[in-house]
N, C-alpha and C. Protein backbone atom coordinates (compact mmCIF):
# COMPACT_ATOMS: atom_id res chain seq x y z
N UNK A 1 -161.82 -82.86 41.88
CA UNK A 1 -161.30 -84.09 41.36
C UNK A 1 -159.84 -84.24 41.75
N UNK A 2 -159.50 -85.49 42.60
CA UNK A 2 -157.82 -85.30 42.81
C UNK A 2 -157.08 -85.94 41.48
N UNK A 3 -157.46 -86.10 40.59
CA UNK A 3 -156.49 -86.43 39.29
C UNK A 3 -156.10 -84.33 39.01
N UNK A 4 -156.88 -83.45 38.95
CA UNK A 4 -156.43 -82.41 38.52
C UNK A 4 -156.08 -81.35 39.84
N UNK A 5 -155.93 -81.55 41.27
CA UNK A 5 -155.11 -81.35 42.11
C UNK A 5 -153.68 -81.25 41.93
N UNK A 6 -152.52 -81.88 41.54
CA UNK A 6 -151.21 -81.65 41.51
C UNK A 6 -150.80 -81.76 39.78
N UNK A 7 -151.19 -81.33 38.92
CA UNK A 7 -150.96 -81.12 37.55
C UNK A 7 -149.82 -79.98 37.56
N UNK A 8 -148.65 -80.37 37.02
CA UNK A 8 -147.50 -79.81 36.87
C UNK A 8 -148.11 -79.26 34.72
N UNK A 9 -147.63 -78.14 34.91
CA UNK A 9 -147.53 -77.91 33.82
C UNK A 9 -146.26 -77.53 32.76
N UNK A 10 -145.53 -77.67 33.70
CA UNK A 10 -144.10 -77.44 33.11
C UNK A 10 -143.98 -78.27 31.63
N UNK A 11 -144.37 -79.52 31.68
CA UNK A 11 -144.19 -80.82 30.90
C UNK A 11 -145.41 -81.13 30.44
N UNK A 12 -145.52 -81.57 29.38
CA UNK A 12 -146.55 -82.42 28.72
C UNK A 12 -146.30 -83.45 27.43
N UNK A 13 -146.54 -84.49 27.67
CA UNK A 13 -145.66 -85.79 26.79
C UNK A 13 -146.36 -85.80 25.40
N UNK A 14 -146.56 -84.78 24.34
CA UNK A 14 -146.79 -84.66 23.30
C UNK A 14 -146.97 -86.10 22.38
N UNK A 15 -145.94 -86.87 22.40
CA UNK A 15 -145.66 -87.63 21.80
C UNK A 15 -146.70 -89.22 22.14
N UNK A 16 -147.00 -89.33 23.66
CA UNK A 16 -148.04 -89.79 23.93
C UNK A 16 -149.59 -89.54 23.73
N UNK A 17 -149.89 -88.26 23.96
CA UNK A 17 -151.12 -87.29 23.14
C UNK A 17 -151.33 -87.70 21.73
N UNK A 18 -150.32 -87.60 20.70
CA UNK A 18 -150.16 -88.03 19.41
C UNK A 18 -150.69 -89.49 19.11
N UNK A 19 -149.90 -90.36 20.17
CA UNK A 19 -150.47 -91.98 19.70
C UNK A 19 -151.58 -92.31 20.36
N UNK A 20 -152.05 -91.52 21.73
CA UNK A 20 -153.19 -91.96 22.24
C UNK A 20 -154.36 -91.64 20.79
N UNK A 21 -154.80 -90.04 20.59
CA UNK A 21 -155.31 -89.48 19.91
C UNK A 21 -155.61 -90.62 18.43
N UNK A 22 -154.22 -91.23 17.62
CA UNK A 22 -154.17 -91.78 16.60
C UNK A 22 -154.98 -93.15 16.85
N UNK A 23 -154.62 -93.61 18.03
CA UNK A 23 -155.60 -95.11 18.61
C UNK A 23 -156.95 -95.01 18.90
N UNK A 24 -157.27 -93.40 19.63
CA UNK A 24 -158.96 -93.83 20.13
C UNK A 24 -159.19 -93.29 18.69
N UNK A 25 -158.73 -92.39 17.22
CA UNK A 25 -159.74 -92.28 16.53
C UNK A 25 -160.16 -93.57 15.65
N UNK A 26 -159.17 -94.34 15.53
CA UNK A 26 -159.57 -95.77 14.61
C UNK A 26 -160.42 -96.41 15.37
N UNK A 27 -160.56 -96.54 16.57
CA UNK A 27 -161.59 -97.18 17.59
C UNK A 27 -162.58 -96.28 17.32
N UNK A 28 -162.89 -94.89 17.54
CA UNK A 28 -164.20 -94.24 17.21
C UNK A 28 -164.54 -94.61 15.87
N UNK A 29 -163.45 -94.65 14.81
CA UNK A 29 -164.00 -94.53 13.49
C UNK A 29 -165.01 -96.43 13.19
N UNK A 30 -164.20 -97.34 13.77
CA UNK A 30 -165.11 -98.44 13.51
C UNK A 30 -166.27 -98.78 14.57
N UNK A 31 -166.19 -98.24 15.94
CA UNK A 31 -167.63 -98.51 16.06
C UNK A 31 -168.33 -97.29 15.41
N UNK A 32 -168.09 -96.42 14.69
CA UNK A 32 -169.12 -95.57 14.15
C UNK A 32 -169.46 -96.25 12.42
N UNK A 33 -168.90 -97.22 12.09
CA UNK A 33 -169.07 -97.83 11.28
C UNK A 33 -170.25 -99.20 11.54
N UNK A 34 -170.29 -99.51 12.69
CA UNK A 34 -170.74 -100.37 13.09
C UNK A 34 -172.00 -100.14 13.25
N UNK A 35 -171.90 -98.95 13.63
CA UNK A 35 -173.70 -98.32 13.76
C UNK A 35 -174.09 -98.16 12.39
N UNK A 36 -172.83 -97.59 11.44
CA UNK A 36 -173.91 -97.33 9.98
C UNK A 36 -174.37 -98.57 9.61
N UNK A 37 -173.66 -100.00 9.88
CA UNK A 37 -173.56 -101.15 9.53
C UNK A 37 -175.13 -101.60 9.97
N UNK A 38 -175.02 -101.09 11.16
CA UNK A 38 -176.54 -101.59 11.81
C UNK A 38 -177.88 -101.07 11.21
N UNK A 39 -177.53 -99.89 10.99
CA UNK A 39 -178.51 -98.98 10.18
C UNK A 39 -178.92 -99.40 8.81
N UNK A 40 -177.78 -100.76 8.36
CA UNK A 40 -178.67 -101.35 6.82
C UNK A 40 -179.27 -102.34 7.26
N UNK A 41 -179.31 -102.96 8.43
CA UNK A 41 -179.93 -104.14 8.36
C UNK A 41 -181.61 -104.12 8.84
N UNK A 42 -182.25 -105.16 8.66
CA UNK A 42 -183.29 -105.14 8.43
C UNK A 42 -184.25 -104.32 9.79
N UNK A 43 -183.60 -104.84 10.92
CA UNK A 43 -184.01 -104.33 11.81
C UNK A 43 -183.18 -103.26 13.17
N UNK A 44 -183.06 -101.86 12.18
CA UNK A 44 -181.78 -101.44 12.92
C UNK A 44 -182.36 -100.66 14.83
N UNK A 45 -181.45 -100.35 15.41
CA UNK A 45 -181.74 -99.84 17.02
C UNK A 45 -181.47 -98.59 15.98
N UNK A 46 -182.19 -97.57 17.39
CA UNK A 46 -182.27 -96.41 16.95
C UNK A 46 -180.79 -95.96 17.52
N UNK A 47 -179.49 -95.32 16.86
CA UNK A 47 -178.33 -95.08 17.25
C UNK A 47 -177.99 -93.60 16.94
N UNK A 48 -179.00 -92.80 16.76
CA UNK A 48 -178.45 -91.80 16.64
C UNK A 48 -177.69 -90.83 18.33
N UNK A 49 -178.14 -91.96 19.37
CA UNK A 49 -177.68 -90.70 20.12
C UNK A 49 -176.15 -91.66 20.60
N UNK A 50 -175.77 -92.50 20.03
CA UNK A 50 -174.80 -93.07 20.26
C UNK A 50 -173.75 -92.88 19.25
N UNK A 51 -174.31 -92.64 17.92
CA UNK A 51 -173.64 -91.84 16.84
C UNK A 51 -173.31 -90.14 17.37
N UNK A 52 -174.04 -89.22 17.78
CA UNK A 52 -173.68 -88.04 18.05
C UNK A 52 -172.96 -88.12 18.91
N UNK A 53 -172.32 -89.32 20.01
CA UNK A 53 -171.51 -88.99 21.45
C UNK A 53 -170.55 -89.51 20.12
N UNK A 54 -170.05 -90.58 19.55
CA UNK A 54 -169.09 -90.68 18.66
C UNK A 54 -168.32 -89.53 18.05
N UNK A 55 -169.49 -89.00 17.60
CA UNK A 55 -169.34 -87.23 16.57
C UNK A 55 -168.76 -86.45 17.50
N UNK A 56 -168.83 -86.08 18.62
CA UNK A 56 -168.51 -85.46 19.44
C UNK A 56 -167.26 -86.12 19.95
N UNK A 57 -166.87 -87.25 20.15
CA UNK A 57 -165.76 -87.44 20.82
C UNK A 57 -164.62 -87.11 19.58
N UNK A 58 -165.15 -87.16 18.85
CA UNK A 58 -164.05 -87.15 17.19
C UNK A 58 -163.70 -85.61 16.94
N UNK A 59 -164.67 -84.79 16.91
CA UNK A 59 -164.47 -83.80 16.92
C UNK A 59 -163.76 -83.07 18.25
N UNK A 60 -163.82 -83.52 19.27
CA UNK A 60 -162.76 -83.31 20.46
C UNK A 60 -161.38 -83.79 20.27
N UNK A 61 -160.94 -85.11 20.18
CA UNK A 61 -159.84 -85.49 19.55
C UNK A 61 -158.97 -84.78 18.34
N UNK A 62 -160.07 -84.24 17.57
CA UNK A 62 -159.61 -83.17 16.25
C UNK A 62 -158.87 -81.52 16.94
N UNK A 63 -159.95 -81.18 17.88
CA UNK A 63 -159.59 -80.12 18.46
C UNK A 63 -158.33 -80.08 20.00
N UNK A 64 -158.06 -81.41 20.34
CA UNK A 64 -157.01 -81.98 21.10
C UNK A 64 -155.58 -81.96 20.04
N UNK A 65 -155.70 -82.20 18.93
CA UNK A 65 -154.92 -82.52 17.80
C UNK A 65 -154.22 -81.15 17.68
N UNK A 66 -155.05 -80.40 17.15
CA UNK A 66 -155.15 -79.47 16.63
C UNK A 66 -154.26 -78.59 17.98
N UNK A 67 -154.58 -78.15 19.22
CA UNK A 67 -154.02 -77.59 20.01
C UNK A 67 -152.55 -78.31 20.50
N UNK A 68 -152.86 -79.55 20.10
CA UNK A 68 -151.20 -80.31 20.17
C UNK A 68 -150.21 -79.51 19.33
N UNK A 69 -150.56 -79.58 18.11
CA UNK A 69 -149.60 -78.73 17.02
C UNK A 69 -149.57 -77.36 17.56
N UNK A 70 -149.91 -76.77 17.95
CA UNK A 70 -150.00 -75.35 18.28
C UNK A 70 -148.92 -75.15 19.18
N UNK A 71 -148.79 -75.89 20.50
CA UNK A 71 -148.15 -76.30 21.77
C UNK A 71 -147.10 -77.08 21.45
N UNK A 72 -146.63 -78.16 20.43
CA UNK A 72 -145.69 -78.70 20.11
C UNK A 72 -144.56 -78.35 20.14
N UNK A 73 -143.91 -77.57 19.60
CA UNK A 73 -142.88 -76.27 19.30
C UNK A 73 -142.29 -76.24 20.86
N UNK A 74 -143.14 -75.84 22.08
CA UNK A 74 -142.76 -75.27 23.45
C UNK A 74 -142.38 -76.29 24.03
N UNK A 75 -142.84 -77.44 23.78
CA UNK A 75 -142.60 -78.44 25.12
C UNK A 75 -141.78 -79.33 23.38
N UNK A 76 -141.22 -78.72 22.39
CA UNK A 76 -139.84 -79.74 22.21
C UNK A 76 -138.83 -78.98 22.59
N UNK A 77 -138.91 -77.54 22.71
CA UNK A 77 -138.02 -76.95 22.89
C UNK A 77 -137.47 -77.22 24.19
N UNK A 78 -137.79 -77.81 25.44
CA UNK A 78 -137.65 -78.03 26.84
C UNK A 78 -136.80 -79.36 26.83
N UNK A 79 -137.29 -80.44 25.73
CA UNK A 79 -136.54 -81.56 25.28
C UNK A 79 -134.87 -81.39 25.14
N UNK A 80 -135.15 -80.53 23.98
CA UNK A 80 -133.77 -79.97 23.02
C UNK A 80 -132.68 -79.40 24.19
N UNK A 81 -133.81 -78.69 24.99
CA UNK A 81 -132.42 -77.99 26.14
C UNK A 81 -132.21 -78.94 26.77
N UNK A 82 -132.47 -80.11 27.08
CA UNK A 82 -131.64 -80.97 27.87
C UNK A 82 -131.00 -81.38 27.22
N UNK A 83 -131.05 -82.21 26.28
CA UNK A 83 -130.28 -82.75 25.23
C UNK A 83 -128.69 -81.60 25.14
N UNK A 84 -129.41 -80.28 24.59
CA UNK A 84 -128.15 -79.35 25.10
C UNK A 84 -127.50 -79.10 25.57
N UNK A 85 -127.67 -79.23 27.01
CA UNK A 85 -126.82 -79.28 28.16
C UNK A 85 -126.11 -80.34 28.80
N UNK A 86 -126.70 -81.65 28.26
CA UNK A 86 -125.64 -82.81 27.83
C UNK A 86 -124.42 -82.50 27.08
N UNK A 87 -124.96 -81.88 25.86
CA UNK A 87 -123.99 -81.99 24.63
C UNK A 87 -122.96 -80.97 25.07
N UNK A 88 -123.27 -79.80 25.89
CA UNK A 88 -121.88 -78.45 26.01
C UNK A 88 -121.18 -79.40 27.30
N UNK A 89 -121.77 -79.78 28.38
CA UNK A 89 -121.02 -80.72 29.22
C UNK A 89 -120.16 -81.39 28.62
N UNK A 90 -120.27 -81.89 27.37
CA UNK A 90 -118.95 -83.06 26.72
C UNK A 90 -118.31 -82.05 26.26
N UNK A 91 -118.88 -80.53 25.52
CA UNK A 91 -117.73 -80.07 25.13
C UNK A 91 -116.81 -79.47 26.34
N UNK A 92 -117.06 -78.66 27.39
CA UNK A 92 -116.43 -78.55 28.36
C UNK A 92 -115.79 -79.75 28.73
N UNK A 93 -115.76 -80.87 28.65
CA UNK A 93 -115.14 -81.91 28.98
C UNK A 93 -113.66 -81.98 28.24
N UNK A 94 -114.02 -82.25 27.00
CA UNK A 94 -112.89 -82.15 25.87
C UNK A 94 -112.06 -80.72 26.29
N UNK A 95 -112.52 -79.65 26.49
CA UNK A 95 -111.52 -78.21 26.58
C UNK A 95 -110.91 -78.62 27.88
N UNK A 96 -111.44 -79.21 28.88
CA UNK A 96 -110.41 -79.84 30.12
C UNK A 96 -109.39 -80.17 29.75
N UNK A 97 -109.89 -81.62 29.32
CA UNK A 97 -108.75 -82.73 28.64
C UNK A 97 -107.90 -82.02 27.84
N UNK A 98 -108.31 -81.10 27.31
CA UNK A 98 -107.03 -80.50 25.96
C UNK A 98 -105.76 -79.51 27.28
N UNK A 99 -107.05 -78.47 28.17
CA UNK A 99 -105.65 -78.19 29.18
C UNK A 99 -104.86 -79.07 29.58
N UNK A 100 -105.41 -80.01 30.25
CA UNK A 100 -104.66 -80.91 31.18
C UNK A 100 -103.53 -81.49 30.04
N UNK A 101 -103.81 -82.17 29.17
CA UNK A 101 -102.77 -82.34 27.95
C UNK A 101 -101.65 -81.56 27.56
N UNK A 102 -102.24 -80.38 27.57
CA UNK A 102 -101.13 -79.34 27.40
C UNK A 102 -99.95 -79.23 28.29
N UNK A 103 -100.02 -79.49 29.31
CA UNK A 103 -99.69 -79.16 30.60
C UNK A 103 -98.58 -80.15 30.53
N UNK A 104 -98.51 -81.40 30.10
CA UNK A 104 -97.85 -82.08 30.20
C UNK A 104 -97.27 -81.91 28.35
């Protein structure tokens, strides 16, 4: 498959994982409502094998979830160090400015 050919693993956008995950389960959760919905009416389709791919995608999403939190921690910590190395750059900046000040 060339989608999993050049997969960098350095990075992974957690924060996208999080809202994708939060969007397809409200979409699984109402068409799986839709089938129970169908299942009262007088003349329901048989949905159980469209209910078990549901069950299954939910329970993948749970276990996607679940390994998110696990992994979370590593890829904020990769965040934070940039952010870090912004922030000592300004302080090295300021200890310049204070020599050069001095000086005069």
């Amino acid at each position: 498959m060339k989608l999993l050919e050049n997969i960098n693993l350095d990075t992974v956008n957690i924060s996208k994982i999080e809202t994708i995950i939060k969007q397809q389960n409200e979409c699984l959760l109402e068409m799986y409502k839709l089938l129970l919905f169908d299942e009262t009416t007088d003349e329901p389709d048989n949905n159980k094998w469209a209910k078990a791919f549901l069950e299954t995608q939910i329970k993948a999403l749970e276990h996607i979830q679940k390994i998110t939190e696990k992994h979370k921690q590593h890829f904020s910590k990769k965040e934070v160090k940039k952010e870090d190395k912004y922030i000592n750059d300004d302080d090295n900046n300021d200890d310049d400015d204070m020599e050069q000040e001095s000086l005069f």
